[in-house]
C-alpha atoms as a PDB file:
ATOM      1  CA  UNK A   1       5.896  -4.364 -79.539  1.00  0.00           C
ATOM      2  CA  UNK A   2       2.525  -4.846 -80.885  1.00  0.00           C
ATOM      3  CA  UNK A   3      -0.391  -6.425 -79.147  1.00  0.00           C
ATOM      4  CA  UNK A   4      -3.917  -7.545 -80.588  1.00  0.00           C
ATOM      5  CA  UNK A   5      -7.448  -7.352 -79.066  1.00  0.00           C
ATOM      6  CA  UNK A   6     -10.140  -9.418 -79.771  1.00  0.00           C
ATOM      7  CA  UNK A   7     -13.517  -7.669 -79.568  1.00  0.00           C
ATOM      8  CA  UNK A   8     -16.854  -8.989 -80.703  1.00  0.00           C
ATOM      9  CA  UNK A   9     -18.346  -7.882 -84.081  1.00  0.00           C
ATOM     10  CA  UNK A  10     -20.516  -5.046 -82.066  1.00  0.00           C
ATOM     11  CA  UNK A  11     -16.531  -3.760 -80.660  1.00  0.00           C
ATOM     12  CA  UNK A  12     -18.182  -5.331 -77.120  1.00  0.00           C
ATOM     13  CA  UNK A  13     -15.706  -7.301 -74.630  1.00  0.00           C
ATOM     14  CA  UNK A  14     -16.570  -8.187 -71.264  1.00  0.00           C
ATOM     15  CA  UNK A  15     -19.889  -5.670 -71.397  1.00  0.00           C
ATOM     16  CA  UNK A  16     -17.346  -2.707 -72.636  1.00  0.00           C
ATOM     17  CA  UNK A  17     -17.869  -1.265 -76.060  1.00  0.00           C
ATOM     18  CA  UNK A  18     -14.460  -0.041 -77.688  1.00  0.00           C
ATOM     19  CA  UNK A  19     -14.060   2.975 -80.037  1.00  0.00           C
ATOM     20  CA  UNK A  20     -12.236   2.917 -83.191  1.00  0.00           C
ATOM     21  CA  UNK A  21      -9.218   4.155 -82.855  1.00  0.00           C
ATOM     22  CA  UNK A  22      -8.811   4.388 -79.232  1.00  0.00           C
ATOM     23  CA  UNK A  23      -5.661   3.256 -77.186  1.00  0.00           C
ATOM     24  CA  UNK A  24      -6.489   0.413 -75.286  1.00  0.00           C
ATOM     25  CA  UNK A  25      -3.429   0.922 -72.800  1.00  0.00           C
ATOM     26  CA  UNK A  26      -6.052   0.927 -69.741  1.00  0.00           C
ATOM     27  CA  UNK A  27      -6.429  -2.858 -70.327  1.00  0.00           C
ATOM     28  CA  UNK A  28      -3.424  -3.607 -68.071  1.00  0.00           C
ATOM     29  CA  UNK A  29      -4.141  -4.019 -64.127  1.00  0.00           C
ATOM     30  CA  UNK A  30      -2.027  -1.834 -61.322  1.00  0.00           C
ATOM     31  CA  UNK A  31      -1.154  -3.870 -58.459  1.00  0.00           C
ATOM     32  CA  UNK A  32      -0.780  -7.567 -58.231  1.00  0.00           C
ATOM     33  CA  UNK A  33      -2.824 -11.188 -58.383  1.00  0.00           C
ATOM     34  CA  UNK A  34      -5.693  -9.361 -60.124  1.00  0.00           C
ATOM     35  CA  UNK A  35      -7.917 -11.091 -62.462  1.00  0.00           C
ATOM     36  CA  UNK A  36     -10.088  -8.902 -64.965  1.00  0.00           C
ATOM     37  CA  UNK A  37      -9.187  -5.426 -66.476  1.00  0.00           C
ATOM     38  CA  UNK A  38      -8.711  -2.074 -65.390  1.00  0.00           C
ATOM     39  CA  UNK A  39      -7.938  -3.164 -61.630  1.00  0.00           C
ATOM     40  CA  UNK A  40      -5.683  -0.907 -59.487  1.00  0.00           C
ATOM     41  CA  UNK A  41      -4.762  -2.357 -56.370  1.00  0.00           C
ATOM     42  CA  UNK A  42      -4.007  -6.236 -55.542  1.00  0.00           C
ATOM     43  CA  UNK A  43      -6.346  -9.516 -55.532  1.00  0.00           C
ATOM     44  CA  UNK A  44      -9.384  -7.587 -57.554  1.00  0.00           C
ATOM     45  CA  UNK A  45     -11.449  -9.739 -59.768  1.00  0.00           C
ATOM     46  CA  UNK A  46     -13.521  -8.045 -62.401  1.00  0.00           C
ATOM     47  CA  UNK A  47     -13.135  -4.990 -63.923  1.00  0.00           C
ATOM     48  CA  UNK A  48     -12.836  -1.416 -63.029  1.00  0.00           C
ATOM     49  CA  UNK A  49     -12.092  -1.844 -59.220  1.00  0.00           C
ATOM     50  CA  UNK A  50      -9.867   0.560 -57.241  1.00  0.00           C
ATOM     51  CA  UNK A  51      -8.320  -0.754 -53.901  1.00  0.00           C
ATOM     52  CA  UNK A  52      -7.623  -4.621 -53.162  1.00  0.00           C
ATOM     53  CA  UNK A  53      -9.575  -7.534 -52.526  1.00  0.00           C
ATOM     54  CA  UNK A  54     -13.125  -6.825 -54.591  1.00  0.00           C
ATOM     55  CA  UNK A  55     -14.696  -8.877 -56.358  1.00  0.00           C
ATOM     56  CA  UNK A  56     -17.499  -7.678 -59.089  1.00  0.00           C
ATOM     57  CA  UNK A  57     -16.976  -4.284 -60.960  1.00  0.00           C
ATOM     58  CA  UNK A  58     -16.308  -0.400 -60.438  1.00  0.00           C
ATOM     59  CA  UNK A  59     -15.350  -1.074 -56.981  1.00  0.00           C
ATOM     60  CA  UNK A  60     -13.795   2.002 -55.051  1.00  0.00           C
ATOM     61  CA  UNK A  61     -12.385   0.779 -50.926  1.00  0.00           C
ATOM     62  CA  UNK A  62     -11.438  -2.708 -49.975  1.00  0.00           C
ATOM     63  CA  UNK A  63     -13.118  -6.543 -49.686  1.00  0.00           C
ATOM     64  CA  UNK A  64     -16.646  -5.700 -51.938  1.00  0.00           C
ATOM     65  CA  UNK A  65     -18.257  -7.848 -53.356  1.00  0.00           C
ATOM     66  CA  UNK A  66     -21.093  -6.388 -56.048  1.00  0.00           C
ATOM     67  CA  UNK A  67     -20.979  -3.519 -58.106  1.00  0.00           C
ATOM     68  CA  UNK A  68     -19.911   0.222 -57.882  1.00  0.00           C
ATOM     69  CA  UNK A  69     -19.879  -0.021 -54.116  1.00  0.00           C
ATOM     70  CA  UNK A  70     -17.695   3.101 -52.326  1.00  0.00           C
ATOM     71  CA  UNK A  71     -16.657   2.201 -48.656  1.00  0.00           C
ATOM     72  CA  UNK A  72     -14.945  -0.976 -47.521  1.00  0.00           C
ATOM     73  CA  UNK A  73     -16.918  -4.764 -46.586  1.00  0.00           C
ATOM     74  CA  UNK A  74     -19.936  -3.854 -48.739  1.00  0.00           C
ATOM     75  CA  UNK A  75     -22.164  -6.668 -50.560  1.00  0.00           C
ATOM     76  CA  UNK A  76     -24.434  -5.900 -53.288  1.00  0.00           C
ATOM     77  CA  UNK A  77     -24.720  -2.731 -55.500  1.00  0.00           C
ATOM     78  CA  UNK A  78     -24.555   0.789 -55.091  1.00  0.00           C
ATOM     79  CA  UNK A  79     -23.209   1.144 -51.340  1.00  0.00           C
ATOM     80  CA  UNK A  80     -21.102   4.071 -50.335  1.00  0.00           C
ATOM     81  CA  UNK A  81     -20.972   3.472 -46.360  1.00  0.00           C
ATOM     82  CA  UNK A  82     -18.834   0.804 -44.517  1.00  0.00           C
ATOM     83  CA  UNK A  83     -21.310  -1.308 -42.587  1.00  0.00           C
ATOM     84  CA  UNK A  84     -20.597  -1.942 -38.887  1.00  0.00           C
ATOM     85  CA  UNK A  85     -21.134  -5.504 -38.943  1.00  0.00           C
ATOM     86  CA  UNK A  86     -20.743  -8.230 -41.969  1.00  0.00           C
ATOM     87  CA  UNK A  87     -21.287 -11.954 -42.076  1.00  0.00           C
ATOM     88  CA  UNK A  88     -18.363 -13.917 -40.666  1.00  0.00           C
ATOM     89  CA  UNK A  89     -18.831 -18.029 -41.177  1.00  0.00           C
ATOM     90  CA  UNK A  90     -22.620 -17.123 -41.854  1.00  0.00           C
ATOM     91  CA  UNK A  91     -23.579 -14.977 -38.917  1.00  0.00           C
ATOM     92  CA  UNK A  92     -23.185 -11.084 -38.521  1.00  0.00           C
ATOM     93  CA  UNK A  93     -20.193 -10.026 -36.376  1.00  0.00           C
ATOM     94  CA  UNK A  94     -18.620  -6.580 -35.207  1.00  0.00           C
ATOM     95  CA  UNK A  95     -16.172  -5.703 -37.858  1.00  0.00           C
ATOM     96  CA  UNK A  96     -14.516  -3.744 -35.681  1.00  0.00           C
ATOM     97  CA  UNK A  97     -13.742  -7.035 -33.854  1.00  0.00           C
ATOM     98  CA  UNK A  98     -12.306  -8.955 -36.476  1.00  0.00           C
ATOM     99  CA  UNK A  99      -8.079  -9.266 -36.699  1.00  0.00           C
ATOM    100  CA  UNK A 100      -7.024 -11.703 -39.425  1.00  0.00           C
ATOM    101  CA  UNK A 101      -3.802 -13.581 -38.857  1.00  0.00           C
ATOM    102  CA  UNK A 102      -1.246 -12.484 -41.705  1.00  0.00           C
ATOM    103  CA  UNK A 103      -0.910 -16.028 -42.898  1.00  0.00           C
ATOM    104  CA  UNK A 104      -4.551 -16.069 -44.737  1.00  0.00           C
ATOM    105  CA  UNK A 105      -3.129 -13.368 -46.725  1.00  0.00           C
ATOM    106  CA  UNK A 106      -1.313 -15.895 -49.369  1.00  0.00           C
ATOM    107  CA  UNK A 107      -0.999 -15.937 -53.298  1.00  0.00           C
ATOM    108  CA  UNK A 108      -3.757 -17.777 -55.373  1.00  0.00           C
ATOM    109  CA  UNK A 109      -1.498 -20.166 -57.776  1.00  0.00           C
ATOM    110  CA  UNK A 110      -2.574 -22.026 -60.355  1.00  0.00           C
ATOM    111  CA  UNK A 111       0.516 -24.521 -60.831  1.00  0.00           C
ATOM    112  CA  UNK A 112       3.003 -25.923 -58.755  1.00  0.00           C
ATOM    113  CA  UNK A 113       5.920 -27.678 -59.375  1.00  0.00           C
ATOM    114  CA  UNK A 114       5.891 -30.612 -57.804  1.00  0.00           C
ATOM    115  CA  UNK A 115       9.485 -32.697 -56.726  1.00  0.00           C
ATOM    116  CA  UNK A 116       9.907 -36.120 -57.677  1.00  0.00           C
ATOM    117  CA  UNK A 117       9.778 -37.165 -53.935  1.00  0.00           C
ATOM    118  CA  UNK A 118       6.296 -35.450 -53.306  1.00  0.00           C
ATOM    119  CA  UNK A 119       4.627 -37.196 -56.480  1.00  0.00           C
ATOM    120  CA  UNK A 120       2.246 -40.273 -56.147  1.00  0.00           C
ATOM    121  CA  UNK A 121       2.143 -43.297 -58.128  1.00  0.00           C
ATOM    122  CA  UNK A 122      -0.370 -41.991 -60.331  1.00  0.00           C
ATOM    123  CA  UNK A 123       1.186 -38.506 -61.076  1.00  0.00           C
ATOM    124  CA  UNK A 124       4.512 -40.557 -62.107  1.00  0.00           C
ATOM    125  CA  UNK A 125       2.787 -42.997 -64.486  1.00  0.00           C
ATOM    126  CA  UNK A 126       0.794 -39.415 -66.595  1.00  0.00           C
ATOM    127  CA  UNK A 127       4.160 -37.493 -66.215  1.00  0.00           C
ATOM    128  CA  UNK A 128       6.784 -40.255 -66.937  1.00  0.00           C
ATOM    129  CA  UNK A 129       9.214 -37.135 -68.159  1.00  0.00           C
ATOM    130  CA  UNK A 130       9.408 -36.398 -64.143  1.00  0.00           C
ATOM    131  CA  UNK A 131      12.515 -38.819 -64.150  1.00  0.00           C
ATOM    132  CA  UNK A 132      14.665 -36.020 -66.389  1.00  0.00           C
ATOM    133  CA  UNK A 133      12.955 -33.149 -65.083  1.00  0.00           C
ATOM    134  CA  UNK A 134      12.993 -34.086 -61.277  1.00  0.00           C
ATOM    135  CA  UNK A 135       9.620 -33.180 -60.835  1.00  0.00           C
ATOM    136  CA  UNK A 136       6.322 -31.885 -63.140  1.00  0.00           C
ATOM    137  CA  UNK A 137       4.461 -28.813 -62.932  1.00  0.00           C
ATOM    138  CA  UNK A 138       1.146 -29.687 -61.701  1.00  0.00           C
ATOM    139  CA  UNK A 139      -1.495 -27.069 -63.479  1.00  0.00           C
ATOM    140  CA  UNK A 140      -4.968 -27.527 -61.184  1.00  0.00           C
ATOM    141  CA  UNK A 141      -8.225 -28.050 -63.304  1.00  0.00           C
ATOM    142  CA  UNK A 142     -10.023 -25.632 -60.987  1.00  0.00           C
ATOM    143  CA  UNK A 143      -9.536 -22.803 -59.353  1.00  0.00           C
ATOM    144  CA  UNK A 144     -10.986 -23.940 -56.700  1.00  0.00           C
ATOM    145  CA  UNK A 145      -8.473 -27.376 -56.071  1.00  0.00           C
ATOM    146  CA  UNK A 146      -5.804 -24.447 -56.462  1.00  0.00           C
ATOM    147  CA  UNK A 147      -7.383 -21.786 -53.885  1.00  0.00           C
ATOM    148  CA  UNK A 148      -7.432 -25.104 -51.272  1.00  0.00           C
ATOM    149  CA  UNK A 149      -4.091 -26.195 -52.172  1.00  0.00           C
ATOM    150  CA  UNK A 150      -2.516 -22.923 -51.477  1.00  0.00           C
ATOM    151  CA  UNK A 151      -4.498 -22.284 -48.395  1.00  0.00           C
ATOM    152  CA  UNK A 152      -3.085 -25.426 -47.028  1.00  0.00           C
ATOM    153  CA  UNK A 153       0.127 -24.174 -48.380  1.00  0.00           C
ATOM    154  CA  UNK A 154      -0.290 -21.082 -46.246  1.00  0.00           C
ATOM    155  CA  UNK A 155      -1.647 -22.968 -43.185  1.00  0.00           C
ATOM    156  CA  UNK A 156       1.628 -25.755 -43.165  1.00  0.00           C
ATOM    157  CA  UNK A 157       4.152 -22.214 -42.509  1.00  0.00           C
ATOM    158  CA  UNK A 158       1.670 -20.325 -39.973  1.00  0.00           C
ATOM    159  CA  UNK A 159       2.527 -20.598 -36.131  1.00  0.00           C
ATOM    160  CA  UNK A 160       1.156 -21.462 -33.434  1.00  0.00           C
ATOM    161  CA  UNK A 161      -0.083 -18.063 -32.734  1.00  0.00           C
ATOM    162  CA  UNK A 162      -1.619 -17.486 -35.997  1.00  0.00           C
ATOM    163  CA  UNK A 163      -3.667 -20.626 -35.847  1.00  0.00           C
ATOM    164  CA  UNK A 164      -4.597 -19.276 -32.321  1.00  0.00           C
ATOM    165  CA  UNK A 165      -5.268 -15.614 -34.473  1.00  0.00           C
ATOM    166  CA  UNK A 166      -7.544 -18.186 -36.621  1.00  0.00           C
ATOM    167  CA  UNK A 167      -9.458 -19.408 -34.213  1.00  0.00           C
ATOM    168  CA  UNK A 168     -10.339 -16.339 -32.379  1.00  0.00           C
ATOM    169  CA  UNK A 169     -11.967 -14.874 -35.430  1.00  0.00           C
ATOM    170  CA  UNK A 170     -15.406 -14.448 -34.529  1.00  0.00           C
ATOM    171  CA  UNK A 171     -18.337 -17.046 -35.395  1.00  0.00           C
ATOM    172  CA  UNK A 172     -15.212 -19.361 -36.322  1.00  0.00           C
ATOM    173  CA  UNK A 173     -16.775 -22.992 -37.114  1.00  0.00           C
ATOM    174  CA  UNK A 174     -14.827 -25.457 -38.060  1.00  0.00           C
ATOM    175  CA  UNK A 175     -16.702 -27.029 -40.512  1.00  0.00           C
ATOM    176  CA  UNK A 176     -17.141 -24.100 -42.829  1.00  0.00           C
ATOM    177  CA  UNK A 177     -13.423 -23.423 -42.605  1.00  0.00           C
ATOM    178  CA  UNK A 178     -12.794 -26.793 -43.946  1.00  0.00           C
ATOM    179  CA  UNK A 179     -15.136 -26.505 -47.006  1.00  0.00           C
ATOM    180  CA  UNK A 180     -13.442 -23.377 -48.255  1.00  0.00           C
ATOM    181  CA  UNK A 181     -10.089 -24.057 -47.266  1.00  0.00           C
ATOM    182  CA  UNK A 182      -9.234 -28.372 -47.334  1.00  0.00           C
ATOM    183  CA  UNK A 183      -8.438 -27.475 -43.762  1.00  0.00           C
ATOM    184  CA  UNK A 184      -9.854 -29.901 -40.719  1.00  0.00           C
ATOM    185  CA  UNK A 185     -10.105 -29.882 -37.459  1.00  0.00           C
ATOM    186  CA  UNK A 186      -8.378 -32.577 -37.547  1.00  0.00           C
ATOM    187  CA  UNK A 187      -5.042 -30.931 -39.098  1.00  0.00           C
ATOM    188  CA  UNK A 188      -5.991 -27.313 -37.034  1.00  0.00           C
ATOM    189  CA  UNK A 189      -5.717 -29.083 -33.610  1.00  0.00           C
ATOM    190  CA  UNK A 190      -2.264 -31.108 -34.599  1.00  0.00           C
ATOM    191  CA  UNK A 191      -0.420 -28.507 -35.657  1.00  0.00           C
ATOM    192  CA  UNK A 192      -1.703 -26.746 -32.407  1.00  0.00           C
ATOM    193  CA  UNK A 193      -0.199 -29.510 -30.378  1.00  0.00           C
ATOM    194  CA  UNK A 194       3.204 -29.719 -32.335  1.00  0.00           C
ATOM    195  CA  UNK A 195       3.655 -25.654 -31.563  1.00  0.00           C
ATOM    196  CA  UNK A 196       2.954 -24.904 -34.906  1.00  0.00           C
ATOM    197  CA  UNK A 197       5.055 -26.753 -36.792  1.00  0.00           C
ATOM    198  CA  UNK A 198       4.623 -29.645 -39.712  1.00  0.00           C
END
């Protein structure tokens, strides 16, 4: 199989400048949901990272955010301890105190098929081909209308306990949770009272 590269006249992508004639097998990413190049480990974004869930570039632990950081939780550049506290829901907490129900841990998505009996008016009239296909695959127009879609996804099949897990994350406030996830307080304190289900 042959596969092509596009580079910029100066042999630049992405800040990296190619050589002539070298392989460019470390393009591929090791690990899964990573966006960027070079990533080993799962949910990286950007290039060069090693472990899961950084984002930026040359990343070595887990959850940085900035550049060649070493150690886990670190934001900004050139860190290579793990601090003892980070910002949870905009105010410094004890990361030693901080458990994380397994249901945030979910796949970002960008499509979803959608059944006929989930689609509304509107999604029937631009997708009229829904009445062969029994459904349409709905591709989001930003990330971000697909990160709160599958958080909500994520928070319709968590239990009872692991909205309680939620909840008991330090600093938790509601209203920040809802602007990065879609989810209220509202739909938090119903499913609470149904036991964790719907």
């Amino acid at each position: 199989m042959r596969a092509y590269k596009a580079l910029n006249a100066d042999m630049t992508c992405k800040e990296f400048r190619y050589e002539e004639g070298c392989a460019l097998e470390n393009l591929c990413n090791t690990g899964h949901s990573n966006t960027g190049n070079w990533n080993t480990g799962n949910r990286n974004t950007g290039y060069n990272n090693t472990g899961h869930s950084n984002t930026g570039d040359s990343n070595t632990g887990h959850s940085n955010t900035g550049n060649w950081n070493t150690g886990n939780w670190n934001t900004g550049y050139f860190n290579n301890t793990t601090p003892k506290q980070v910002y949870v829901f905009g105010k410094l907490a004890n990361r030693e105190d901080l458990r994380f129900p397994c249901w945030l841990d979910f796949d970002l998505k960008t499509t979803k098929w959608v059944c006929e009996k989930d689609m509304i008016n509107d999604e029937k009239q631009e997708y009229p081909e829904y009445k062969t296909l029994g459904g349409y695959l709905r591709i989001y127009k930003t990330v971000s209308d697909a990160y709160k879609d599958c958080f909500i996804e994520a928070f319709k099949k968590a239990s009872a306990e692991g909205i309680k897990q939620l909840l008991a994350i330090p600093n938790f406030d509601y209203s920040i949770f809802e602007d990065i996830s879609g989810i209220s307080e509202t739909m938090i304190q119903e499913k609470l009272k149904k036991g964790g289900r719907g």
